[in-house]
Protein backbone atom coordinates (compact mmCIF):
# COMPACT_ATOMS: atom_id res chain seq x y z
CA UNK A 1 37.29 66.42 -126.71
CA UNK A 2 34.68 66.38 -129.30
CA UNK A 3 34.60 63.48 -132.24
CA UNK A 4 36.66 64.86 -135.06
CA UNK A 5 33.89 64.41 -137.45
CA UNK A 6 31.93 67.04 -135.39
CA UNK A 7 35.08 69.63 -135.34
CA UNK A 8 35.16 69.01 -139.55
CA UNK A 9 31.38 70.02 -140.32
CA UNK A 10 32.05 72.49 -137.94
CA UNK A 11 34.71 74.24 -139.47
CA UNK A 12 32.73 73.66 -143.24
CA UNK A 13 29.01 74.93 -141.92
CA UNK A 14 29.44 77.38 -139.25
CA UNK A 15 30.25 81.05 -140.60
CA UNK A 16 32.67 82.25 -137.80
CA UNK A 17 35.31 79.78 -139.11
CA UNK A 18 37.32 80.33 -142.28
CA UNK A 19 38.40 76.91 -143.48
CA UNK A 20 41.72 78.60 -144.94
CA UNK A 21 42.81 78.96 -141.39
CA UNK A 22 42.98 74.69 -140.55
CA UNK A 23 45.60 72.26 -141.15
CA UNK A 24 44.49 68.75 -140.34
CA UNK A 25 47.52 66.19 -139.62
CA UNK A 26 46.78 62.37 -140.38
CA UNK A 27 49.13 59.35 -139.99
CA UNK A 28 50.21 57.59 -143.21
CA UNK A 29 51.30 53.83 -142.54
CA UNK A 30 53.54 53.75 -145.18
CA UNK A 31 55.89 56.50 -144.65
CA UNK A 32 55.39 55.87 -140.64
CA UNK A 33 54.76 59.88 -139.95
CA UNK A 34 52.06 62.29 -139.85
CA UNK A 35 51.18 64.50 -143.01
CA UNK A 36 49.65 67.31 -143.48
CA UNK A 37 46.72 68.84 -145.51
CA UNK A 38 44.99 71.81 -145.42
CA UNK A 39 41.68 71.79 -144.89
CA UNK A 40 40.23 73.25 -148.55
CA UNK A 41 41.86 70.30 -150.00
CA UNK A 42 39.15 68.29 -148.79
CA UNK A 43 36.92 67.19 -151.65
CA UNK A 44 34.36 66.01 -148.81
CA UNK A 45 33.22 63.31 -146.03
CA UNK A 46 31.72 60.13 -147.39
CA UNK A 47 30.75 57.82 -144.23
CA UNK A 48 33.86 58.27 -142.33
CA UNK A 49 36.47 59.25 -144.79
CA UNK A 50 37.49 62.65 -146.30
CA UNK A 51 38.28 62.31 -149.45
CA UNK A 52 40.67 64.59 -151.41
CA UNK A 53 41.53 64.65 -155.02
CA UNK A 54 44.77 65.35 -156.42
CA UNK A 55 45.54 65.41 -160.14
CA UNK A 56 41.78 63.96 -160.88
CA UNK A 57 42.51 60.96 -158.43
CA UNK A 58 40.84 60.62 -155.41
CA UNK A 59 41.94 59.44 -151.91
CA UNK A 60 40.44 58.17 -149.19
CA UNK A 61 41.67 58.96 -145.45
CA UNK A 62 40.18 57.26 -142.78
CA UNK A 63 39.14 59.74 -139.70
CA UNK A 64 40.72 57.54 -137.42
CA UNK A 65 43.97 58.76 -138.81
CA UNK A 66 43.26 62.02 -138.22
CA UNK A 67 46.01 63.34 -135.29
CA UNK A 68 45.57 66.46 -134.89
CA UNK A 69 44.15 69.67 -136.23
CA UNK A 70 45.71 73.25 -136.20
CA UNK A 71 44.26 76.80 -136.96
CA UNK A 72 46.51 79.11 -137.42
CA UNK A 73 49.30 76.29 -136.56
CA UNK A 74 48.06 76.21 -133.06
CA UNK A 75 46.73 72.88 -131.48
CA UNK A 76 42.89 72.83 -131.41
CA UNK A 77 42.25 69.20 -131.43
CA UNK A 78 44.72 66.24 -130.66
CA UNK A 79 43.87 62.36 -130.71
């Protein structure tokens, strides 16, 4: 399984993916379950964080949260 950082910039940089197609699944602590985002709500990676922004707010995820990503809602990478 490659580091999830490396499946990210993938999916951003290399032209044979379309970034529409990924879900990415992280845990949130607080609500105990996993949530999902899609992949062009990402904002971008600072250190190891992606960082969305909603509403002019931004949040910070860690990666280590990061579950699971889907393309096309089928499992492609699983923590």
């Amino acid at each position: 399984m490659q580091p999830i950082k490396n499946l990210l910039n993938k999916i951003k940089w290399d032209k044979r993916e379309n970034p529409n197609n990924y879900s990415i699944y992280y845990y949130d602590r607080i609500s105990k379950k996993l949530i999902k985002i899609n992949y062009m709500d990402i904002k971008k990676f600072e250190d190891n964080f992606i960082v969305l922004e909603t509403n002019g707010k931004e949040s910070y995820i860690p990666m280590h949260r990061i579950k699971e990503v889907r393309k096309n809602n089928i499992l492609v990478w699983k923590r």
